[in-house]
C-alpha atoms as a PDB file:
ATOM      1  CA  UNK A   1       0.000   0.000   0.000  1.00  0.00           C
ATOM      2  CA  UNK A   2       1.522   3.589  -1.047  1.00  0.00           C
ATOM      3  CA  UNK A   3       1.825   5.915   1.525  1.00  0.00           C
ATOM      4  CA  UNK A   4      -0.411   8.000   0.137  1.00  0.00           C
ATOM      5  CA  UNK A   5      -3.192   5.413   0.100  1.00  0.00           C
ATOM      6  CA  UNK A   6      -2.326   4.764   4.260  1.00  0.00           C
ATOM      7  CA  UNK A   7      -3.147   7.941   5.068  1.00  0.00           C
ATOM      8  CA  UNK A   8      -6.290   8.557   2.774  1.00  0.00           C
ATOM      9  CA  UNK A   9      -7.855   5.227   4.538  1.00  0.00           C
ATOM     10  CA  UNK A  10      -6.406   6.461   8.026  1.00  0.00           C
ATOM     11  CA  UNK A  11      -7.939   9.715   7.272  1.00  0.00           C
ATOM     12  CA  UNK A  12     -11.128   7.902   6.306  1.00  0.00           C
ATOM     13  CA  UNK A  13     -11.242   6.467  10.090  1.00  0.00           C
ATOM     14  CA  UNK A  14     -11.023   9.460  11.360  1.00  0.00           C
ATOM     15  CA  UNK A  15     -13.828  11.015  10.279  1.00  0.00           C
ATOM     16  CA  UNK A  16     -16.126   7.951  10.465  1.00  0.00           C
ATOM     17  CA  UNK A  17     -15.289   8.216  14.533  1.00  0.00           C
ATOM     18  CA  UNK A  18     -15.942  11.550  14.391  1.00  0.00           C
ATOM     19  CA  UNK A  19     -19.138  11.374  12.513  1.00  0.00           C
ATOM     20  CA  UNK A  20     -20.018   8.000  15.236  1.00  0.00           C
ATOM     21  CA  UNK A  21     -18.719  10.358  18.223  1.00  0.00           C
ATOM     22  CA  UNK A  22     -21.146  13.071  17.377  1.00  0.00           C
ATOM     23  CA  UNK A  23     -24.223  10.831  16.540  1.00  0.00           C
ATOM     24  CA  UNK A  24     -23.915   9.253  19.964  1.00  0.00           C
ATOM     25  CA  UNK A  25     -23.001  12.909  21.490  1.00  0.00           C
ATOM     26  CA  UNK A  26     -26.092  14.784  20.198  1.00  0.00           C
ATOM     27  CA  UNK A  27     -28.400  10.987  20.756  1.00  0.00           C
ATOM     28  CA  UNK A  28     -27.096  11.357  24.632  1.00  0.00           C
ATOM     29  CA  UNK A  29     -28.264  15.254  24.665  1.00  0.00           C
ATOM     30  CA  UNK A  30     -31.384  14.530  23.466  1.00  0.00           C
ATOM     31  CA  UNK A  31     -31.956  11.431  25.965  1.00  0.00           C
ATOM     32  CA  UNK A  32     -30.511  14.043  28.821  1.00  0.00           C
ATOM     33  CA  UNK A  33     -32.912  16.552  27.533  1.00  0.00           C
ATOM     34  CA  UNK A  34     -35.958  14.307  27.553  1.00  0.00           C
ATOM     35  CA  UNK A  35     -35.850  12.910  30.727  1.00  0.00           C
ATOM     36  CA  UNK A  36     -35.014  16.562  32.085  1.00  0.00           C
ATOM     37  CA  UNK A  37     -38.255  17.156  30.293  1.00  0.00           C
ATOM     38  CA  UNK A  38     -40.213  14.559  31.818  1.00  0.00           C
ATOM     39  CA  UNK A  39     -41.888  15.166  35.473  1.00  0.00           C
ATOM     40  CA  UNK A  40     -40.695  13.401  38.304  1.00  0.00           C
ATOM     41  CA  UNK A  41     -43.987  12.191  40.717  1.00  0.00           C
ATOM     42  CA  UNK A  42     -44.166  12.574  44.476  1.00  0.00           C
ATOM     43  CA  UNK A  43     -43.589  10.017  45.987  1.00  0.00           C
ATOM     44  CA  UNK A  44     -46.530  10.526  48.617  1.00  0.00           C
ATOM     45  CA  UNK A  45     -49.269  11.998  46.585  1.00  0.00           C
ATOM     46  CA  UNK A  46     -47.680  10.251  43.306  1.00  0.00           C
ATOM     47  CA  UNK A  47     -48.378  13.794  41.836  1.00  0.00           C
ATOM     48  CA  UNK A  48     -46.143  15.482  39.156  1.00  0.00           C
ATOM     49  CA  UNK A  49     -43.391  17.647  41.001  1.00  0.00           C
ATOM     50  CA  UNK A  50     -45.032  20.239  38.861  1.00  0.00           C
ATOM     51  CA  UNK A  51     -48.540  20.058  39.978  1.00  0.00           C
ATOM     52  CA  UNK A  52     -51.417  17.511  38.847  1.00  0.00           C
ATOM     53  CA  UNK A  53     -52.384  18.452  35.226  1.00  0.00           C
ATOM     54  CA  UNK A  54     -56.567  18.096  35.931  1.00  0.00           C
ATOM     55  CA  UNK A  55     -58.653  17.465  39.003  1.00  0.00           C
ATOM     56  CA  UNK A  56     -61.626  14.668  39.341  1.00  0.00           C
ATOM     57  CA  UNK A  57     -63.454  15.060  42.114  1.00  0.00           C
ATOM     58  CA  UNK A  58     -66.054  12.000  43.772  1.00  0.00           C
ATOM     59  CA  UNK A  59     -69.095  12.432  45.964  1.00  0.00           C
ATOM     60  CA  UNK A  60     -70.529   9.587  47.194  1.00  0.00           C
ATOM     61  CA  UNK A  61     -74.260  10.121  48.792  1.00  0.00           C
ATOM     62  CA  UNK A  62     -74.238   8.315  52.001  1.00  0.00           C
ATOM     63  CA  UNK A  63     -77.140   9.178  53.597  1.00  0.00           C
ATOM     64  CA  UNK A  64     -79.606   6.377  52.761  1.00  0.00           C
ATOM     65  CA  UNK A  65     -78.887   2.517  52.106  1.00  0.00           C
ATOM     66  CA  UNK A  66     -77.984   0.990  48.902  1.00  0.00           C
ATOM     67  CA  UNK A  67     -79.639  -1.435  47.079  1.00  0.00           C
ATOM     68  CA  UNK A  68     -77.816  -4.589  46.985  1.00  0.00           C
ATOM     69  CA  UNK A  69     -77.530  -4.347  42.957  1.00  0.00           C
ATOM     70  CA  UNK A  70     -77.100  -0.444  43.291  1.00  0.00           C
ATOM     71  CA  UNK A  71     -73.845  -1.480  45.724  1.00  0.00           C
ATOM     72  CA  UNK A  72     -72.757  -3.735  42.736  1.00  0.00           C
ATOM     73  CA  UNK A  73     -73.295  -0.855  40.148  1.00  0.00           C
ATOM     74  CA  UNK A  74     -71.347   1.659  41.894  1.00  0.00           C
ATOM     75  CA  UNK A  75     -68.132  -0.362  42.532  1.00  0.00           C
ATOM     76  CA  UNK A  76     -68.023  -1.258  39.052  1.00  0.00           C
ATOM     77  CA  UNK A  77     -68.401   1.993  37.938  1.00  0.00           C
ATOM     78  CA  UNK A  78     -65.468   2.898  39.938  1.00  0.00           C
ATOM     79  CA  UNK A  79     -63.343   0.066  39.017  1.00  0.00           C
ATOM     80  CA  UNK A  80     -64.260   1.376  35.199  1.00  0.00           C
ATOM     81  CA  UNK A  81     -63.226   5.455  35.631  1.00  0.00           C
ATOM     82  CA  UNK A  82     -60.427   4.297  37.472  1.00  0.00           C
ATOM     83  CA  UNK A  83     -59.201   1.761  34.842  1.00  0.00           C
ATOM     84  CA  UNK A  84     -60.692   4.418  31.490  1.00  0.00           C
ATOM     85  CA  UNK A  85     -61.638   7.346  32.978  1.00  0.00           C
ATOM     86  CA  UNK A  86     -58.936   9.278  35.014  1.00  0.00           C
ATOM     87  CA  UNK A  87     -56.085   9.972  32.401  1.00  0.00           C
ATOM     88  CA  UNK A  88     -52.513   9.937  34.473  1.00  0.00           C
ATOM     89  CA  UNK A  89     -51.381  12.863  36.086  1.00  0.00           C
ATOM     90  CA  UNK A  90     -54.626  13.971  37.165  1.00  0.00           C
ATOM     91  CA  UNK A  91     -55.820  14.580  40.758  1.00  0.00           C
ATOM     92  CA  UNK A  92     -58.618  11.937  42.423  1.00  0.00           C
ATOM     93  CA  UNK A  93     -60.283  13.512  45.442  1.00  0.00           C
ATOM     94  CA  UNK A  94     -63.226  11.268  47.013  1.00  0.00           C
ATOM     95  CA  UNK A  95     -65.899  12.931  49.398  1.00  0.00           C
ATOM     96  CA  UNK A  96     -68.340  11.137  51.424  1.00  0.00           C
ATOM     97  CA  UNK A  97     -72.373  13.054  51.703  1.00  0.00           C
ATOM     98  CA  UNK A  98     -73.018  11.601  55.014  1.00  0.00           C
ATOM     99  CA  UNK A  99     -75.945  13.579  57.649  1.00  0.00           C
ATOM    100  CA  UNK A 100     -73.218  15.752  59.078  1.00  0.00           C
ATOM    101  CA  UNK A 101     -70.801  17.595  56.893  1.00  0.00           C
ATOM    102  CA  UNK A 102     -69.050  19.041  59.282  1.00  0.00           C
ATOM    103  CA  UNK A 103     -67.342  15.242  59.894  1.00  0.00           C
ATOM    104  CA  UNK A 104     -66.854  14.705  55.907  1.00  0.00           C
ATOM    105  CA  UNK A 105     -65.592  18.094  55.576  1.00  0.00           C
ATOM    106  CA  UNK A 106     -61.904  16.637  54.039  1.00  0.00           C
ATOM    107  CA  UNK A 107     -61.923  13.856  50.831  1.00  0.00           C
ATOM    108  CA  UNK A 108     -61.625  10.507  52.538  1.00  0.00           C
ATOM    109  CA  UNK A 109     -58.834   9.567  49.193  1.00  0.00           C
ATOM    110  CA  UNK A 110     -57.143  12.209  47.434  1.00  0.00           C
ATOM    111  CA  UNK A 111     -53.900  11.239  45.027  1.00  0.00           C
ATOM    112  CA  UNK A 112     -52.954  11.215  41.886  1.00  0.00           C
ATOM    113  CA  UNK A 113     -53.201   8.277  39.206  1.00  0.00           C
ATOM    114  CA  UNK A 114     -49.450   7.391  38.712  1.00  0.00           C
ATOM    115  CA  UNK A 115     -49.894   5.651  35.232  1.00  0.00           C
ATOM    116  CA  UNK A 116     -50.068   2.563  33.934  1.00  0.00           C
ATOM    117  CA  UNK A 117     -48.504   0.798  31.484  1.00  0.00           C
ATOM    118  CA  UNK A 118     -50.012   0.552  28.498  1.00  0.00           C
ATOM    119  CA  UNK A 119     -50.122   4.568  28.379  1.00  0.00           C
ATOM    120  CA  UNK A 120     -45.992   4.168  29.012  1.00  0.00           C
ATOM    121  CA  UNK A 121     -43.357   4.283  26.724  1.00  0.00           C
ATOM    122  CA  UNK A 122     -41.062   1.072  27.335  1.00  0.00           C
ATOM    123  CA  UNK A 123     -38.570   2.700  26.246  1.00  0.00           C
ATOM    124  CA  UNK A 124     -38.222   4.770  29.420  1.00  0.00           C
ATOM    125  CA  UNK A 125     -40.750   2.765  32.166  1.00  0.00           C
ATOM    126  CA  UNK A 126     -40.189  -0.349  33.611  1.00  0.00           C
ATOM    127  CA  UNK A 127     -43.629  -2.424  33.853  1.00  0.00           C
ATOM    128  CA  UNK A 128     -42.488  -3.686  37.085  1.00  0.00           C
ATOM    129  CA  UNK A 129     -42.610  -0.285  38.737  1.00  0.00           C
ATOM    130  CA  UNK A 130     -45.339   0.892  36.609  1.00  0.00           C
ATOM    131  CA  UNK A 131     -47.601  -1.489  38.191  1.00  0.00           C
ATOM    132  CA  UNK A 132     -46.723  -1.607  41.411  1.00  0.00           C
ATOM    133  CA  UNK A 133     -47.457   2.366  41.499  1.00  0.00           C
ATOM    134  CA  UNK A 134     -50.871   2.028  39.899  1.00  0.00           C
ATOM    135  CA  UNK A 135     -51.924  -1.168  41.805  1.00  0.00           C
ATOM    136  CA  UNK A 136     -50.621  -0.667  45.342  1.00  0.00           C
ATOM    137  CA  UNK A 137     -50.554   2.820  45.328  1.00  0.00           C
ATOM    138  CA  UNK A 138     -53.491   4.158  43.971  1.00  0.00           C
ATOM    139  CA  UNK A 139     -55.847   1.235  42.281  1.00  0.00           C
ATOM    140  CA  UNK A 140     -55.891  -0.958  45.620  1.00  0.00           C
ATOM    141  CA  UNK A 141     -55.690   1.750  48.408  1.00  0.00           C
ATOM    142  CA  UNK A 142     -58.838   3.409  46.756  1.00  0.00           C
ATOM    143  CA  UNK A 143     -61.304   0.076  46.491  1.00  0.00           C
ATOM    144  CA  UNK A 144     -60.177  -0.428  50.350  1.00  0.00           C
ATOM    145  CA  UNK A 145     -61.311   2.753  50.949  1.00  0.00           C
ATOM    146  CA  UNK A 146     -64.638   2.657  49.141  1.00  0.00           C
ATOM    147  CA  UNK A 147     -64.669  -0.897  50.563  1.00  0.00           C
ATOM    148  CA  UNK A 148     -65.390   0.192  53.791  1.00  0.00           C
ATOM    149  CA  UNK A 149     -68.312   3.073  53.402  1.00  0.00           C
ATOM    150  CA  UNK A 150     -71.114   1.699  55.522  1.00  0.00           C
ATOM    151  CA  UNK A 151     -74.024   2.193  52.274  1.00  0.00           C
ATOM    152  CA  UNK A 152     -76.433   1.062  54.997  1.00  0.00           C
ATOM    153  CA  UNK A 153     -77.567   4.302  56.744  1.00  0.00           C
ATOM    154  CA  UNK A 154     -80.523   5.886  57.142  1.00  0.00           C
ATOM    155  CA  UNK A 155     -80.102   9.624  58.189  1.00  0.00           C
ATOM    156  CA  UNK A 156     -82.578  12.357  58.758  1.00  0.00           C
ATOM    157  CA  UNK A 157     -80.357  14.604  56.772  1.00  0.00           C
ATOM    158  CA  UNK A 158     -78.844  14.932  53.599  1.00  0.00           C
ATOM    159  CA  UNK A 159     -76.919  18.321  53.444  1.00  0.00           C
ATOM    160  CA  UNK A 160     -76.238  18.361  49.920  1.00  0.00           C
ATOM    161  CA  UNK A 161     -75.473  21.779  49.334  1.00  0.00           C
ATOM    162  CA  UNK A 162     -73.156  21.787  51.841  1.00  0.00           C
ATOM    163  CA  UNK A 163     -71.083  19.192  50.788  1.00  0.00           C
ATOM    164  CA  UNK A 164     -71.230  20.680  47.593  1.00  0.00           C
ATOM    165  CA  UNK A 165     -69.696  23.664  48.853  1.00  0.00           C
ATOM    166  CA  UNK A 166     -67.146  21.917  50.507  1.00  0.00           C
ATOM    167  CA  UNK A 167     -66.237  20.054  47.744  1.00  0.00           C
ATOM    168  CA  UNK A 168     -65.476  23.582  45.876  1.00  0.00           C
ATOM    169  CA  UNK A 169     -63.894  24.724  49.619  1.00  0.00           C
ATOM    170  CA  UNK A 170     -61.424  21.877  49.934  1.00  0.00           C
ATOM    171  CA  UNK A 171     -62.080  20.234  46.874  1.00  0.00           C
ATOM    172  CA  UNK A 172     -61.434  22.277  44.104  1.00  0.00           C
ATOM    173  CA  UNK A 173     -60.087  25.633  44.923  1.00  0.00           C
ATOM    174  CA  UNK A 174     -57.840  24.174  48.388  1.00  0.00           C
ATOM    175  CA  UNK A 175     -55.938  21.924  45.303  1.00  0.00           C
ATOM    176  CA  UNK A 176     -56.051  24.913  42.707  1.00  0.00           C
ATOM    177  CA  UNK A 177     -55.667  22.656  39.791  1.00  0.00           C
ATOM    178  CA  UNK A 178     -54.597  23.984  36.356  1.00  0.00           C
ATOM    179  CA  UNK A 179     -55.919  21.889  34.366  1.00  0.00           C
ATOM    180  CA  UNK A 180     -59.685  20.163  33.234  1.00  0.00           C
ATOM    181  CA  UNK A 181     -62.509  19.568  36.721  1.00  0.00           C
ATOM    182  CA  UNK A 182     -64.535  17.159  36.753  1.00  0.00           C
ATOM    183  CA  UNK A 183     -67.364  16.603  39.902  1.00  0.00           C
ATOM    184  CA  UNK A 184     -68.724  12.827  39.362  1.00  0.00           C
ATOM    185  CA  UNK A 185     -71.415  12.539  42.215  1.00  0.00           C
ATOM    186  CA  UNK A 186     -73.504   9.442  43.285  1.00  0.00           C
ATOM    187  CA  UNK A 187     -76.400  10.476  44.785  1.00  0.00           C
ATOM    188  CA  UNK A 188     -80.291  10.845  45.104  1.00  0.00           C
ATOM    189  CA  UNK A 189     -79.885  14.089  44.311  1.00  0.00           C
ATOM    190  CA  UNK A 190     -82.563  15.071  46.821  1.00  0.00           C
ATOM    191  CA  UNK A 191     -81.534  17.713  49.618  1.00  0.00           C
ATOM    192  CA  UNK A 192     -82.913  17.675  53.104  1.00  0.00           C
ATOM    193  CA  UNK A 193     -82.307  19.995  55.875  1.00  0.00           C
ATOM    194  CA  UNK A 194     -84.240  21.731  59.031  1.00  0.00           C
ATOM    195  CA  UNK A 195     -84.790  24.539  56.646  1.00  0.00           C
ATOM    196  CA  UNK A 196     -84.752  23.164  53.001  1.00  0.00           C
ATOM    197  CA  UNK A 197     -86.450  19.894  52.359  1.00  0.00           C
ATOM    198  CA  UNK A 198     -86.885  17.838  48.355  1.00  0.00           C
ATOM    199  CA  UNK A 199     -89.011  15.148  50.291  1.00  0.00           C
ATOM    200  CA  UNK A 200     -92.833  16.858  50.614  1.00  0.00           C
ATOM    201  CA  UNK A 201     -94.694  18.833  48.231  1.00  0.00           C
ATOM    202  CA  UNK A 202     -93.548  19.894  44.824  1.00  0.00           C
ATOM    203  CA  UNK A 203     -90.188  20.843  43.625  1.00  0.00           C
ATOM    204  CA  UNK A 204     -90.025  24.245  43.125  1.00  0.00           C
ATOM    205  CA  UNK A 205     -87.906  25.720  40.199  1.00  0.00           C
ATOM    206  CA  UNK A 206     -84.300  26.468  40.432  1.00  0.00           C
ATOM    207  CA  UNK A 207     -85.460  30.243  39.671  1.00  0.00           C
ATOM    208  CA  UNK A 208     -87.961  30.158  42.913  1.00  0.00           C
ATOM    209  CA  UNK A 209     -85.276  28.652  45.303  1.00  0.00           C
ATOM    210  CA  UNK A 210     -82.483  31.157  44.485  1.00  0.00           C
ATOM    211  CA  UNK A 211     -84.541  33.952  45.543  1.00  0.00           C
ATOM    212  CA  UNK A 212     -84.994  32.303  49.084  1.00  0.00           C
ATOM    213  CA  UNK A 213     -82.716  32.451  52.096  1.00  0.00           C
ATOM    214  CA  UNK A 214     -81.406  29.189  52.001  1.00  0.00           C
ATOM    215  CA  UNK A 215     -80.972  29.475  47.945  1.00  0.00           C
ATOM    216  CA  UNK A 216     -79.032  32.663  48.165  1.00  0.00           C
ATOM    217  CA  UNK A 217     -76.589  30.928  51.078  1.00  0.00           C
ATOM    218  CA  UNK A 218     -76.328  27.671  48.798  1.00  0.00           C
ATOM    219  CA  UNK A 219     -74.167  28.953  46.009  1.00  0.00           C
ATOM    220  CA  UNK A 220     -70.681  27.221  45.416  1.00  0.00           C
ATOM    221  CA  UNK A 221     -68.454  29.685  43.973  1.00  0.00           C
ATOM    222  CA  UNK A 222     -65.381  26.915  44.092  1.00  0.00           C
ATOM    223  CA  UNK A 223     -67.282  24.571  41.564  1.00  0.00           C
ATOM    224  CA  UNK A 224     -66.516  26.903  38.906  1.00  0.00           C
ATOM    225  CA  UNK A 225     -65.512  25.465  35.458  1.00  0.00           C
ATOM    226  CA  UNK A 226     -66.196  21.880  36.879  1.00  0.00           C
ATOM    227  CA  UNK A 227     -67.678  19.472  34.131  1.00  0.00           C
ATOM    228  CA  UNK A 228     -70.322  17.587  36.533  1.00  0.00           C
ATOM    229  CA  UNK A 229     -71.755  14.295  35.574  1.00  0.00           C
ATOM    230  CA  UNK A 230     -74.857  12.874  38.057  1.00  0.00           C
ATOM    231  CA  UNK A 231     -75.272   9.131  38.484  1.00  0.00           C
ATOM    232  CA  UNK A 232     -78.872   9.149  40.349  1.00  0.00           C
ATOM    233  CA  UNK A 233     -79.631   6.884  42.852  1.00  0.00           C
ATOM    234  CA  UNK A 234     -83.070   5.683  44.081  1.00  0.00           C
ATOM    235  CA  UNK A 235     -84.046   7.367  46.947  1.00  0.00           C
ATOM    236  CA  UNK A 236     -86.061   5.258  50.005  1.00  0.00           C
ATOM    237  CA  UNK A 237     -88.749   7.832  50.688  1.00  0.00           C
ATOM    238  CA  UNK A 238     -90.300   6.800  47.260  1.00  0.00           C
ATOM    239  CA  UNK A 239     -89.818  10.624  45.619  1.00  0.00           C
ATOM    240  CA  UNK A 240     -89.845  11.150  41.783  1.00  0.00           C
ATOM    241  CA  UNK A 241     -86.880  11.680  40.195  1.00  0.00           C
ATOM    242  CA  UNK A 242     -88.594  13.666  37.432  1.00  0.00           C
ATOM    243  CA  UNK A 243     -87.627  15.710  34.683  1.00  0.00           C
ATOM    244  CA  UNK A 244     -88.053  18.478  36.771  1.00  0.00           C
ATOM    245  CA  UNK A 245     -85.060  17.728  39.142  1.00  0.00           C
ATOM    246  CA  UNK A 246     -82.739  17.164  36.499  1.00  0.00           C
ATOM    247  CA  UNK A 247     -83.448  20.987  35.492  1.00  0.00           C
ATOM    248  CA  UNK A 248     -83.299  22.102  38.720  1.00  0.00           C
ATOM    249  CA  UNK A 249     -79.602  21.044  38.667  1.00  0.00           C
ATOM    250  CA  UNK A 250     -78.366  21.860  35.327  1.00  0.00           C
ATOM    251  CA  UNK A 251     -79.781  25.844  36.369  1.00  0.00           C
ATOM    252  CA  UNK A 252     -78.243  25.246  40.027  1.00  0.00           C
ATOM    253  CA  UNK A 253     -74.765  24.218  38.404  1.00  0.00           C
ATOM    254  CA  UNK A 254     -75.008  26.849  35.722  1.00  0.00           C
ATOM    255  CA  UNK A 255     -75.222  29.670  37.887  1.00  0.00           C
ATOM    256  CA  UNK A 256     -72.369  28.654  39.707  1.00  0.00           C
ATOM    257  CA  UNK A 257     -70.551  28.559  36.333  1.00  0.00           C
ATOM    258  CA  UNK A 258     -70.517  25.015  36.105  1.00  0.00           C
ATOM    259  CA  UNK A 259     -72.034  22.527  33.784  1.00  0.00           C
ATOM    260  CA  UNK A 260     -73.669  18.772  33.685  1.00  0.00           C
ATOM    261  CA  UNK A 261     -72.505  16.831  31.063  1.00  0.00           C
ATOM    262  CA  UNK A 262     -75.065  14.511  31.912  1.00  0.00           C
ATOM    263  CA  UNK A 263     -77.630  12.701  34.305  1.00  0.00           C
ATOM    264  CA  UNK A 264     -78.332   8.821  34.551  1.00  0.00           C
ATOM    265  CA  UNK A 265     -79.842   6.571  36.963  1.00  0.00           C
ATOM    266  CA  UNK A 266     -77.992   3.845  38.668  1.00  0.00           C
ATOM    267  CA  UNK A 267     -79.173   0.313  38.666  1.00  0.00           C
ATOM    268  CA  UNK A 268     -81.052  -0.450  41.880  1.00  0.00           C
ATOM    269  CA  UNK A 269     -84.025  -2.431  42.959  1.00  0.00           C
END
């Protein structure tokens, strides 16, 4: 080989290091620059470092008992928005409606949903941590919790407003979410206090009760821009659920600047 041919292939090896020391150079920046990118999670409230991106919030009337089948219907409608309906990142508070709000003032579950792995990339999860963070973390911990609701009480009260204030209180505006809000309550929808009552005589119209006392003390500034959806439950004093009561809380919501993205009745019998 002529000399000149050595040092044309020498200088050929050269630059195909060089070319293979700045392809792996600017493919470890970009890895560097990713994960930097990516938000770590608390490891407590498994919430992104920089806050939870939306905030789903859970009442659960407790004030009168559950049908067996309407026990059944709620715990799998649970199991399914935790499994479809909460995307990762975002916030899941749980409240309890139970005769005295001042006890149920604080969500009895409230943390984030850590992922799970078939929303990962595999590329940068490991499915063994991935699923221990969903499952014994969040998944698990949560159907314990909801486990252990006694749905067997009868109570002379059903503060609904207030809970739904609270929910705003130390719900919504105590986590100050940027991001989507979503209220998903279980209930008969049917308030009853000393000084309100939906259980005799007719429903009056959302228009009618905001121009009374209690009305004009029931509004719930902190539900603003919630999306709310209503699963109704049977009630045990027999009242309709009519038409009528659905409008009354699409106008309630609505002039707290929130809005129902829908209203269906559990199963129950």
């Amino acid at each position: 080989m002529s000399v000149y041919a050595k040092r044309k292939s020498n200088a050929g090896t050269w630059i195909l290091a060089v070319v293979i020391l700045i392809a792996l150079s600017a493919g470890a920046w970009a890895y560097v620059n990713f994960k930097l990118a990516q938000d770590t999670m608390d490891k407590v409230t498994l919430c992104p470092t920089k806050g939870p991106k939306g905030h789903v919030v859970v009442l659960i009337d407790n004030t009168s008992p559950f049908p067996f089948t309407q026990k059944a219907a709620l715990t799998q409608r649970l199991k399914s928005m935790i499994a479809t309906d909460i995307p990762e990142g975002y916030l899941l508070s749980v409240f309890l409606l139970g005769e005295k709000f001042e006890q149920n003032e604080k969500p009895i579950f409230e943390r984030c949903n850590p992922g799970q792995w078939k929303d990962r990339s595999q590329l940068t999860a490991t499915k063994k941590f991935v699923d221990r963070d969903f499952n014994e973390k969040f998944e698990s911990p949560l159907h314990e919790v909801v486990r252990k609701i006694p749905l067997d009480q009868h109570s002379k009260l059903s503060p609904i407003f207030q809970m739904l204030q609270l929910v705003g209180i130390n719900g919504f505006s105590h986590a100050n979410v940027d991001g989507d809000r979503k209220l998903i309550i279980y209930s008969d929808m049917l308030a009853n206090m000393p000084d309100f009552s939906m259980y005799k005589g007719a429903l009056m119209s959302f228009g009618e009760f905001a121009k009374t006392p209690y009305g004009r003390n029931a509004q719930a500034p902190g539900l603003k821009g919630a999306v709310v959806t209503i699963n109704l439950l049977a009630n045990e004093h027999k009242t309709a659920q009519t038409n009528r009561l659905g409008d009354f809380w699409a106008n309630y919501f609505d002039a707290n600047e929130a809005s129902v993205d829908g209203i269906s009745s559990m199963e129950g019998l």
